[in-house]
C-alpha atoms as a PDB file:
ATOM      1  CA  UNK A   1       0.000   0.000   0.000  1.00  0.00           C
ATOM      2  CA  UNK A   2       3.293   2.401   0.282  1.00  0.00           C
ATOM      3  CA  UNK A   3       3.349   4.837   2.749  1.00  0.00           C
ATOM      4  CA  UNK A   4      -0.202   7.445   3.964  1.00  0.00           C
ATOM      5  CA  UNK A   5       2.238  10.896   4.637  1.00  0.00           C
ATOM      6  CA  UNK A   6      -0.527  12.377   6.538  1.00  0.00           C
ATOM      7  CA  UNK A   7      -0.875   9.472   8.845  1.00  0.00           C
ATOM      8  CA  UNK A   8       3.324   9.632   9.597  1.00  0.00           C
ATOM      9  CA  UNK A   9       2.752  13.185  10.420  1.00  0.00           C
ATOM     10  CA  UNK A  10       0.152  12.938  12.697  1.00  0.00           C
ATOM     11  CA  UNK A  11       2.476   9.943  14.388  1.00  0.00           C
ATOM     12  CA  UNK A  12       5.018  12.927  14.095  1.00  0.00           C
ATOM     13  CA  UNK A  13       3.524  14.872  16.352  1.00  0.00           C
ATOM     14  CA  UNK A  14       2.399  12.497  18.957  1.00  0.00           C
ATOM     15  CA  UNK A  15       5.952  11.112  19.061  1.00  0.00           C
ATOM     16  CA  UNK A  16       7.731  14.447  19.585  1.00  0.00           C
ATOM     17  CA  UNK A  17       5.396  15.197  22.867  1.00  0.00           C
ATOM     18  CA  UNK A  18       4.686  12.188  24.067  1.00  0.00           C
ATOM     19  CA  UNK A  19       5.674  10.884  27.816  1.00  0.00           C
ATOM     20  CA  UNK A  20       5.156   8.310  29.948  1.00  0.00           C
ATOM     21  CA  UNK A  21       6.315   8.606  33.560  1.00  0.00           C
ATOM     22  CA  UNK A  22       8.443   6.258  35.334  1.00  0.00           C
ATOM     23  CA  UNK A  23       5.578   4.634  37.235  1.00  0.00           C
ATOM     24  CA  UNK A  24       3.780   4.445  33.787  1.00  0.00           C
ATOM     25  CA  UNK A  25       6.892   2.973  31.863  1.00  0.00           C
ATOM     26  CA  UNK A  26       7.605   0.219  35.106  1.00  0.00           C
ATOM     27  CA  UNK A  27       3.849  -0.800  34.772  1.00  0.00           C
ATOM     28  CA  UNK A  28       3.747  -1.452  31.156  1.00  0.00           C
ATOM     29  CA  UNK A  29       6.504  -3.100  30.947  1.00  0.00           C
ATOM     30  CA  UNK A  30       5.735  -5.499  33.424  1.00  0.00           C
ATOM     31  CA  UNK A  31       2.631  -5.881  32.078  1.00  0.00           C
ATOM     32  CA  UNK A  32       4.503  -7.098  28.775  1.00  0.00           C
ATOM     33  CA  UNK A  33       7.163  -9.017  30.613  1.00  0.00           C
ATOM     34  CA  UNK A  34       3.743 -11.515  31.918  1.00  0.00           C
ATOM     35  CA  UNK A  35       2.061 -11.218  28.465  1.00  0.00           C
ATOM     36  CA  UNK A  36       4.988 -12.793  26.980  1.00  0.00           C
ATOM     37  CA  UNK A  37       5.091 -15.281  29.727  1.00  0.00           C
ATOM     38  CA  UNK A  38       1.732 -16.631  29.677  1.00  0.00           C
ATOM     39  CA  UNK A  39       1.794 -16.511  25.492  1.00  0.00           C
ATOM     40  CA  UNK A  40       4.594 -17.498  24.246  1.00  0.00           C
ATOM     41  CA  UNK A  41       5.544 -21.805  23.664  1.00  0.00           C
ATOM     42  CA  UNK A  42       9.076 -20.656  24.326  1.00  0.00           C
ATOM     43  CA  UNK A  43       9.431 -17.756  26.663  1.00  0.00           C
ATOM     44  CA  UNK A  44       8.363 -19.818  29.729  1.00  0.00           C
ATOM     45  CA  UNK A  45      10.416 -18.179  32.449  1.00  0.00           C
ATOM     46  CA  UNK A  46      13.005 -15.192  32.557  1.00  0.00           C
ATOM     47  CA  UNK A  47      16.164 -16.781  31.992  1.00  0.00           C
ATOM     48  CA  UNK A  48      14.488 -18.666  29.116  1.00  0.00           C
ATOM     49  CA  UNK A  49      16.287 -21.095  26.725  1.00  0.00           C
ATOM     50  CA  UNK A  50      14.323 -21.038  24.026  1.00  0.00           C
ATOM     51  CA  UNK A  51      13.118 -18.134  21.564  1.00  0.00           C
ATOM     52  CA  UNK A  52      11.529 -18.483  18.245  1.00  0.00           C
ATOM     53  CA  UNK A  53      10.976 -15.078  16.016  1.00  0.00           C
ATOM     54  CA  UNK A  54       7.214 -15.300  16.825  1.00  0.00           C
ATOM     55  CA  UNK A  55       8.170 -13.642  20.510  1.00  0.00           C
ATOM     56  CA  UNK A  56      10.457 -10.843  18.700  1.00  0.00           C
ATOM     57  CA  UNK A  57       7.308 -10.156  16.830  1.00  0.00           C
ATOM     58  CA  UNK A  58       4.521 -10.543  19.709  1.00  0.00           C
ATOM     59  CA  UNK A  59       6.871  -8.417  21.913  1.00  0.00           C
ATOM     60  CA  UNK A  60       7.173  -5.673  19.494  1.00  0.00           C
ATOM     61  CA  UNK A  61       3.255  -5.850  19.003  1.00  0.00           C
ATOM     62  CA  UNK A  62       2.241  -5.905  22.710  1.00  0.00           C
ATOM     63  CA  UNK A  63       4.780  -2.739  22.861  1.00  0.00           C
ATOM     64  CA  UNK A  64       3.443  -1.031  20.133  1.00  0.00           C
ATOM     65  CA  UNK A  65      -0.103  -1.451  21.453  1.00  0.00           C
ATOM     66  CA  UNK A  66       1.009  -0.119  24.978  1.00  0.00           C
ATOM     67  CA  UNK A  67       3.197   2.521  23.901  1.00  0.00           C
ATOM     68  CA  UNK A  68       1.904   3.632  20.915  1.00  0.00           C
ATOM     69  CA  UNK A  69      -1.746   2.390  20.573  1.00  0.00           C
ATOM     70  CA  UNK A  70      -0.645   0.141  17.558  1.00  0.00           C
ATOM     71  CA  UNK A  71       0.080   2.795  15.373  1.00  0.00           C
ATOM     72  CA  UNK A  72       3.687   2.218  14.444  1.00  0.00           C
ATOM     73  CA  UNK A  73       2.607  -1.246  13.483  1.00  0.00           C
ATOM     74  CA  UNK A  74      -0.381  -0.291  11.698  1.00  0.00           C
ATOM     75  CA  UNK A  75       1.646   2.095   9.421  1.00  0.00           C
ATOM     76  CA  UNK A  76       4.512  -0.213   9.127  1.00  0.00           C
ATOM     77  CA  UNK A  77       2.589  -2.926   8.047  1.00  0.00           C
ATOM     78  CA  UNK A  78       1.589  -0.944   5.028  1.00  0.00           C
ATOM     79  CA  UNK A  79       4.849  -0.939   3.387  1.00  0.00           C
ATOM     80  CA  UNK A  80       5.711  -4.458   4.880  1.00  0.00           C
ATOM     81  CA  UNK A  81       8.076  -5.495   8.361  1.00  0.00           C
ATOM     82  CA  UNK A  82       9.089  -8.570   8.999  1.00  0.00           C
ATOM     83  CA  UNK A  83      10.650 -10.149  12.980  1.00  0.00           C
ATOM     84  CA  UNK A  84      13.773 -12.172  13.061  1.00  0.00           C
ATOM     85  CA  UNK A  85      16.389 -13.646  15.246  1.00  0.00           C
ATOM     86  CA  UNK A  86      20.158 -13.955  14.155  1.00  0.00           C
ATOM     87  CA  UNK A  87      22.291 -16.541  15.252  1.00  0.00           C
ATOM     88  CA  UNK A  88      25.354 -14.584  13.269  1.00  0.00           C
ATOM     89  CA  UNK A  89      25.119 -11.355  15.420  1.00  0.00           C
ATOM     90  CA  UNK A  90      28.034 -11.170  17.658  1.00  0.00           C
ATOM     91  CA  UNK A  91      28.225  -7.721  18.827  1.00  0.00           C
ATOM     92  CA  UNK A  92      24.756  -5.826  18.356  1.00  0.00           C
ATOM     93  CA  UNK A  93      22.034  -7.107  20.559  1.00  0.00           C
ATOM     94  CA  UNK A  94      19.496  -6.288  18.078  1.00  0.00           C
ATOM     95  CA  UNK A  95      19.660  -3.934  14.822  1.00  0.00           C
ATOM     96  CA  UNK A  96      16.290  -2.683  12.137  1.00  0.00           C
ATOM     97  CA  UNK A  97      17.309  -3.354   8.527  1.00  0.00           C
ATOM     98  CA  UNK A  98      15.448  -1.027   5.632  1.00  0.00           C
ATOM     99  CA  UNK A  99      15.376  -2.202   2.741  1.00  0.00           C
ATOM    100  CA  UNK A 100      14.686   0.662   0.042  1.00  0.00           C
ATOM    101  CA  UNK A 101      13.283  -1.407  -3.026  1.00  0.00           C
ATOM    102  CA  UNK A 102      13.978   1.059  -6.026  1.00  0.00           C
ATOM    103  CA  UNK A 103      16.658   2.546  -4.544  1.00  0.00           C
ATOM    104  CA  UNK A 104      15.505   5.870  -3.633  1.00  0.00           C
ATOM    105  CA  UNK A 105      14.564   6.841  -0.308  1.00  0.00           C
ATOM    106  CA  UNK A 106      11.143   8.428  -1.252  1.00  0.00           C
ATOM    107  CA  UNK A 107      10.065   4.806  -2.952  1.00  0.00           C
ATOM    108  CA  UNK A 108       8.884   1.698  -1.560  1.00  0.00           C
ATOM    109  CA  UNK A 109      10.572   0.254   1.428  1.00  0.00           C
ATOM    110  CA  UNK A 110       9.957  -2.456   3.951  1.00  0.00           C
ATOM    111  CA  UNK A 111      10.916  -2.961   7.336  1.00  0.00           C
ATOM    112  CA  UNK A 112      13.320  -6.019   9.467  1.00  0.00           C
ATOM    113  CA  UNK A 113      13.520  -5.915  13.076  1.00  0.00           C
ATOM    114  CA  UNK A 114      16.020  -8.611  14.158  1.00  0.00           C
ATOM    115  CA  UNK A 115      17.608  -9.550  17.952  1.00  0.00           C
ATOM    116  CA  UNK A 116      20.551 -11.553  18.513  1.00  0.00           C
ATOM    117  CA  UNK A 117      19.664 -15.073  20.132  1.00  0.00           C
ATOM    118  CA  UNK A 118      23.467 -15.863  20.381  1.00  0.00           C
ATOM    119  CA  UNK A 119      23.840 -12.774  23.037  1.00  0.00           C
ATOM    120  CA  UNK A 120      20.871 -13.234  24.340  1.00  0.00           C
ATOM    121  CA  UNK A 121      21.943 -16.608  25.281  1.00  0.00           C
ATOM    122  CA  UNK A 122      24.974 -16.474  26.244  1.00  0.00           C
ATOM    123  CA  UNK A 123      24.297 -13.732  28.486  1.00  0.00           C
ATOM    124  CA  UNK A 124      23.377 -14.426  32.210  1.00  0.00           C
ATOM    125  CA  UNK A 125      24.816 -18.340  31.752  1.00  0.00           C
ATOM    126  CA  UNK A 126      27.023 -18.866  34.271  1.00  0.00           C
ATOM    127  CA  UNK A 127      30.365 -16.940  33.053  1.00  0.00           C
ATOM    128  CA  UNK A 128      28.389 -13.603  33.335  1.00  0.00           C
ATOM    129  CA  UNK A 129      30.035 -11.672  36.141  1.00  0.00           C
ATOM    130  CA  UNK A 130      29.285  -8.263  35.591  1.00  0.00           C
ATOM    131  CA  UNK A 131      25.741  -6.385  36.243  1.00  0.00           C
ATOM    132  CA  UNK A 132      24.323  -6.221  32.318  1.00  0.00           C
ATOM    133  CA  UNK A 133      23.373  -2.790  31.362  1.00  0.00           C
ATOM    134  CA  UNK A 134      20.916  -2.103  28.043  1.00  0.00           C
ATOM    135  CA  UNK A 135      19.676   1.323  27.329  1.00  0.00           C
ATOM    136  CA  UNK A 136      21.405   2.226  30.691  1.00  0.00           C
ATOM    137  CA  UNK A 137      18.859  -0.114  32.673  1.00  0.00           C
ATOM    138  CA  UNK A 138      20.294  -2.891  35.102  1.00  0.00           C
ATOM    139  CA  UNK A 139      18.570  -6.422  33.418  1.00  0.00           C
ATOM    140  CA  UNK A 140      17.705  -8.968  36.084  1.00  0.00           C
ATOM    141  CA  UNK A 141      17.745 -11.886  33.372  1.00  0.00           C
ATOM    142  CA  UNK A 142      16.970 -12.446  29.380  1.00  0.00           C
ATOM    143  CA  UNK A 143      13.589 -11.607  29.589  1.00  0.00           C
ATOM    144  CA  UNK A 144      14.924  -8.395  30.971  1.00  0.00           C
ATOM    145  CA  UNK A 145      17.436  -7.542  28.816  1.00  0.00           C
ATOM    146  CA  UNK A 146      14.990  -8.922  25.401  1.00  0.00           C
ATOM    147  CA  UNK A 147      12.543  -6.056  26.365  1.00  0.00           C
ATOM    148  CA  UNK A 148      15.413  -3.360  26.598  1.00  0.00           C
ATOM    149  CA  UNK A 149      17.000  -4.288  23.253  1.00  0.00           C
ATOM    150  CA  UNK A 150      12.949  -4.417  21.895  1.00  0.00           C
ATOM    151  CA  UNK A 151      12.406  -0.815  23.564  1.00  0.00           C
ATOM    152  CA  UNK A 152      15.615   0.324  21.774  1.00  0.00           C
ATOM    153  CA  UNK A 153      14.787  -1.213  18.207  1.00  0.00           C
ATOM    154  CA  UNK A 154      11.034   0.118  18.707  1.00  0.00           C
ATOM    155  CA  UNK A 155      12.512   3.749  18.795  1.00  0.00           C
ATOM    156  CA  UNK A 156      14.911   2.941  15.741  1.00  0.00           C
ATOM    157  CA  UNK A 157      11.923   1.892  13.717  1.00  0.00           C
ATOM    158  CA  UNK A 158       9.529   4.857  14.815  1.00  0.00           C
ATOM    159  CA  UNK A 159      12.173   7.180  13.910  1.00  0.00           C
ATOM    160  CA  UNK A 160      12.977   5.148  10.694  1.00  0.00           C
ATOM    161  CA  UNK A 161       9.273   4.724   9.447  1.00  0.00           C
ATOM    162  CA  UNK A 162       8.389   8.742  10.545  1.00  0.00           C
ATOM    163  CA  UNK A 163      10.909  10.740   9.499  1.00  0.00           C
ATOM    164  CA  UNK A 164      12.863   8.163   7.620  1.00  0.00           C
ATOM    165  CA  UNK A 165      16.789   8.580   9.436  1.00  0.00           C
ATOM    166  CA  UNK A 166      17.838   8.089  12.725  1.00  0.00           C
ATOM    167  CA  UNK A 167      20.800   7.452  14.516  1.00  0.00           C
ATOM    168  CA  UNK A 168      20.704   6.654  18.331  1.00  0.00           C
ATOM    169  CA  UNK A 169      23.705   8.863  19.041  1.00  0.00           C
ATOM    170  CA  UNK A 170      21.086  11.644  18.025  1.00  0.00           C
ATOM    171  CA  UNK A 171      18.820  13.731  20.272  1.00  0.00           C
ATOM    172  CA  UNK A 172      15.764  12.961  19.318  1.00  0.00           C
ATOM    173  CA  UNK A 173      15.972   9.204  18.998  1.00  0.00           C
ATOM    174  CA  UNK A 174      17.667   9.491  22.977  1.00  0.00           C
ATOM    175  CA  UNK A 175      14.583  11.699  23.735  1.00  0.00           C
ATOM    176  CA  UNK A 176      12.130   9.364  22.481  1.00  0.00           C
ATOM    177  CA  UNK A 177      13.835   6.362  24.307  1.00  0.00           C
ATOM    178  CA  UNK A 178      14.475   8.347  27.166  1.00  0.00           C
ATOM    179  CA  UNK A 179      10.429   9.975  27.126  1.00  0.00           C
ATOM    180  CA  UNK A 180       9.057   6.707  26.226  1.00  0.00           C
ATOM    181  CA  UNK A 181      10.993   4.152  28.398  1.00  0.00           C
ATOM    182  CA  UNK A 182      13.506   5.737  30.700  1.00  0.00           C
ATOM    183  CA  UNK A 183      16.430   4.263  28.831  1.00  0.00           C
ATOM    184  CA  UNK A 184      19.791   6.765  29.938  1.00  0.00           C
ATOM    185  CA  UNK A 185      22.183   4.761  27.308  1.00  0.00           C
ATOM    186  CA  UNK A 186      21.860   3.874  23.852  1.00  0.00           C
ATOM    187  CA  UNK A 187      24.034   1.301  24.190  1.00  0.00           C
ATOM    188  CA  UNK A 188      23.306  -2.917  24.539  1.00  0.00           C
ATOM    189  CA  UNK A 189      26.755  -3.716  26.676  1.00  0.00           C
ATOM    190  CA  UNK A 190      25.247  -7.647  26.413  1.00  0.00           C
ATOM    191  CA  UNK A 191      28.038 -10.166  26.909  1.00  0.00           C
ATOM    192  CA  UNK A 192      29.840 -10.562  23.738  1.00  0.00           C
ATOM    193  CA  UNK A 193      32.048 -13.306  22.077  1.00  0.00           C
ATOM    194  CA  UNK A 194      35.202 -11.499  22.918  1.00  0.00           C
ATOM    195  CA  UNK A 195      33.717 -11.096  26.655  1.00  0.00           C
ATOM    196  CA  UNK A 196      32.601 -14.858  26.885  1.00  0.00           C
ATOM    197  CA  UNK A 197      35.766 -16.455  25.178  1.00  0.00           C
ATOM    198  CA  UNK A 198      37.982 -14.493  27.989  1.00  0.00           C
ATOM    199  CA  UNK A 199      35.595 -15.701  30.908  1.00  0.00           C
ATOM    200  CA  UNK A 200      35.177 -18.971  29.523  1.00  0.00           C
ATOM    201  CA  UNK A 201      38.474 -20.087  27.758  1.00  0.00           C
ATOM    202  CA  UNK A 202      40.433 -17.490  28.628  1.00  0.00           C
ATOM    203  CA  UNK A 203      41.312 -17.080  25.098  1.00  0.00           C
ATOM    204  CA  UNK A 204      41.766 -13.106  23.425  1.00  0.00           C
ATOM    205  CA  UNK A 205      42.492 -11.606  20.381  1.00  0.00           C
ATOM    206  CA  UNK A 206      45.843 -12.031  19.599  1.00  0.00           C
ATOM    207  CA  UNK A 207      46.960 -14.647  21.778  1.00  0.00           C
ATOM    208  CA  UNK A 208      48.939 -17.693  20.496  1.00  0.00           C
ATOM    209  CA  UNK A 209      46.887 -21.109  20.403  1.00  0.00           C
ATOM    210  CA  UNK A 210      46.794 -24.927  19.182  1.00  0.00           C
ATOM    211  CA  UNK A 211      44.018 -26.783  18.128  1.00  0.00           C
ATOM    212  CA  UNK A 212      43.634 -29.767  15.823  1.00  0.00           C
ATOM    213  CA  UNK A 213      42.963 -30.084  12.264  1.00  0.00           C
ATOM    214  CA  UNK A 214      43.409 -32.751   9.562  1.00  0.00           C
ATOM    215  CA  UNK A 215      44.799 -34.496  11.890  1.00  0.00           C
ATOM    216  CA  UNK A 216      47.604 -32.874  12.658  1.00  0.00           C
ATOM    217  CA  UNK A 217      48.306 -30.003  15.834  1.00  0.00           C
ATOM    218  CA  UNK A 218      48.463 -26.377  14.171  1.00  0.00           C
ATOM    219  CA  UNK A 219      49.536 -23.225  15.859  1.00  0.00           C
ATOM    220  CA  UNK A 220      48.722 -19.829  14.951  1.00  0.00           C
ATOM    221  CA  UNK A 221      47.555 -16.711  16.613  1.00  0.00           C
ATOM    222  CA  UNK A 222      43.517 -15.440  17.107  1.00  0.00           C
ATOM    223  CA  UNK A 223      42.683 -12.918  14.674  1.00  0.00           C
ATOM    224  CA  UNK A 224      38.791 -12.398  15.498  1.00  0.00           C
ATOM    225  CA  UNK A 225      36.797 -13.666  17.652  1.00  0.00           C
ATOM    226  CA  UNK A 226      32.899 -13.996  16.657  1.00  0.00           C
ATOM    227  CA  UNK A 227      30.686 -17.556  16.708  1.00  0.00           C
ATOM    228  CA  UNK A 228      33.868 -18.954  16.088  1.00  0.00           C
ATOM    229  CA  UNK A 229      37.743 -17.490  16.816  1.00  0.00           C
ATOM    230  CA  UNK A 230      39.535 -16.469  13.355  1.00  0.00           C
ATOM    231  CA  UNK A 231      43.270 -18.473  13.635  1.00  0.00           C
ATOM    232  CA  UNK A 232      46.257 -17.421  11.291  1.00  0.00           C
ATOM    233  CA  UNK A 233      48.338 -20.160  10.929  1.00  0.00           C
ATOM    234  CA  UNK A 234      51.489 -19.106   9.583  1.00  0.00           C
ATOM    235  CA  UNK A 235      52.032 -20.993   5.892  1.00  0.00           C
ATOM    236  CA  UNK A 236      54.263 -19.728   2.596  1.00  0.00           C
ATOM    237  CA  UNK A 237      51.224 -21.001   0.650  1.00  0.00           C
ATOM    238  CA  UNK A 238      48.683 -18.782   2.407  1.00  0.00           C
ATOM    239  CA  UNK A 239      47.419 -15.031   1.769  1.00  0.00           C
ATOM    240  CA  UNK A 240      49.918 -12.349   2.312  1.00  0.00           C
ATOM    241  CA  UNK A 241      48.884 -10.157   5.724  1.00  0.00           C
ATOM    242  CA  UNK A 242      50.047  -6.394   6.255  1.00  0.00           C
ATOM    243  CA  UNK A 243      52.824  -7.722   8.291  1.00  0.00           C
ATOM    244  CA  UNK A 244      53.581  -9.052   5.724  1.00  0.00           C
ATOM    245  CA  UNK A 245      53.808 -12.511   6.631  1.00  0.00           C
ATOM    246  CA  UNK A 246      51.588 -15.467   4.828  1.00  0.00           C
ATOM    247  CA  UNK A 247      48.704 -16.959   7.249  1.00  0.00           C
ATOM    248  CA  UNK A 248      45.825 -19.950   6.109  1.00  0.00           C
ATOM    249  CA  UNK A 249      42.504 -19.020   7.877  1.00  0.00           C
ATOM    250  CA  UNK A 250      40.928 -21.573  10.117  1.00  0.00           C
ATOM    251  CA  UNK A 251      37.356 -20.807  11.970  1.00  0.00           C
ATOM    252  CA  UNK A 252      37.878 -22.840  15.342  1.00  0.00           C
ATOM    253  CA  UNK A 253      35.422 -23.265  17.807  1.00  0.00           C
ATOM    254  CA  UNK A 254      36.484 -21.903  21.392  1.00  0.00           C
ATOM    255  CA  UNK A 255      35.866 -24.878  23.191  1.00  0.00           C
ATOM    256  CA  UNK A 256      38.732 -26.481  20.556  1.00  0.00           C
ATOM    257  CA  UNK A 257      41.684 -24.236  20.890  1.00  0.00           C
ATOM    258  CA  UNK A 258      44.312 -24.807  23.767  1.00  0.00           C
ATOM    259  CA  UNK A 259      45.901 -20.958  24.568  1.00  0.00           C
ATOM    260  CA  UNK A 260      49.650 -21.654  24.003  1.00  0.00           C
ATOM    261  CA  UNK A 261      51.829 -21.263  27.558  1.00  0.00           C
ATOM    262  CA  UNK A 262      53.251 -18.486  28.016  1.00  0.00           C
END
């Protein structure tokens, strides 16, 4: 159906004004937090361990209906938006993806809301040491810490779908998330790879490490760490690196590489 300009206005205004107060924001998110819990087939307790992208999307809905009286739905659902999880992202807890068909930014576009399940997951397991901070809130558990990255995504794709830019280092995406649900930060600060491969393995970028392949033992340093940790091994036969030195790739999991002594 494309995009109704005088509806986006009128969301326009209502965004720019618009507060809840702290007792209000508390309340309605709790209210979501038992929603989810009593809905969803695999949200069934706050440190869940399952997710499907059905609860990105009823989350989003039940906010949108709280928050915004289903209107950002309503008028995203005209051009098309679609809820996913990613197993791949390592360091964003969550991100919205616009896809502008044509390729102009006045034409046809369609929306992508996606959350990471691999930091979801791997944060509050049992190498988690730290308090976890999203949107400057302290998060209690997943459940916790799902709604702040949703509450952060929600402003990306009202500012997005109004005014068509945003950028949470801006003012007015930080006042809407700040006027709408309290949030201080603009940041996720989940528990990343690089965090979790230190606690757990005690393995960093750029240490030295072994590991097993073709059945042989290789050695070569970590290069990135993401799902997997990035090893160079060095070999004359590999691709030439700015140091000038020739390294073979291999994508290791953690749990297989054995940090060299030192």
């Amino acid at each position: 159906m494309g995009r109704d300009r005088k509806a986006l206005q009128t969301l326009a205004d209502e965004v720019t004004i618009r507060q809840f107060t702290a007792g209000e924001q508390q309340r309605l998110r709790q209210e979501i937090r038992q929603q989810i819990l009593m809905t969803s087939r695999s949200i069934t307790r706050g440190n869940f361990d399952r997710i499907s992208s059905d609860d990105v999307g009823r989350m989003i809905r039940l906010y949108d209906d709280m928050f915004a009286g289903g209107k950002i739905l309503q008028q995203a659902s005209r051009e098309g938006i679609r809820f996913k999880l990613s197993k791949r992202m390592t360091s964003a807890g969550g991100k919205l993806v616009t896809q502008y068909h044509d390729g102009s930014s006045n034409g046809r576009r369609s929306f992508e809301l996606v959350l990471s399940s691999t930091l979801l997951f791997q944060t509050f397991d049992d190498n988690a040491r730290r308090p976890i901070e999203v949107g400057g809130c302290v998060c209690h558990d997943r459940l916790d810490a799902m709604q702040r990255i949703a509450e952060h995504e929600f402003v990306h794709l009202t500012e997005i779908l109004i005014w068509n830019d945003g950028n949470c280092n801006e003012p007015r995406f930080q006042s809407i998330a700040r006027r709408y649900f309290g949030h201080t930060d603009y940041q996720h600060n989940l528990v990343t790879q690089r965090e979790r491969a230190a606690a757990k393995f005690n393995i960093r970028v750029g240490d030295l490490v072994s590991f097993r392949a073709d059945g042989k033992v290789l050695h070569g340093k970590v290069n990135r760490i993401t799902r997997r940790a990035t090893v160079l091994v060095p070999d004359a036969k590999g691709e030439r690196f700015s140091d000038g030195n020739h390294y073979v790739r291999y994508y290791v999991p953690l749990e297989r590489l054995k940090r060299a002594s030192a």
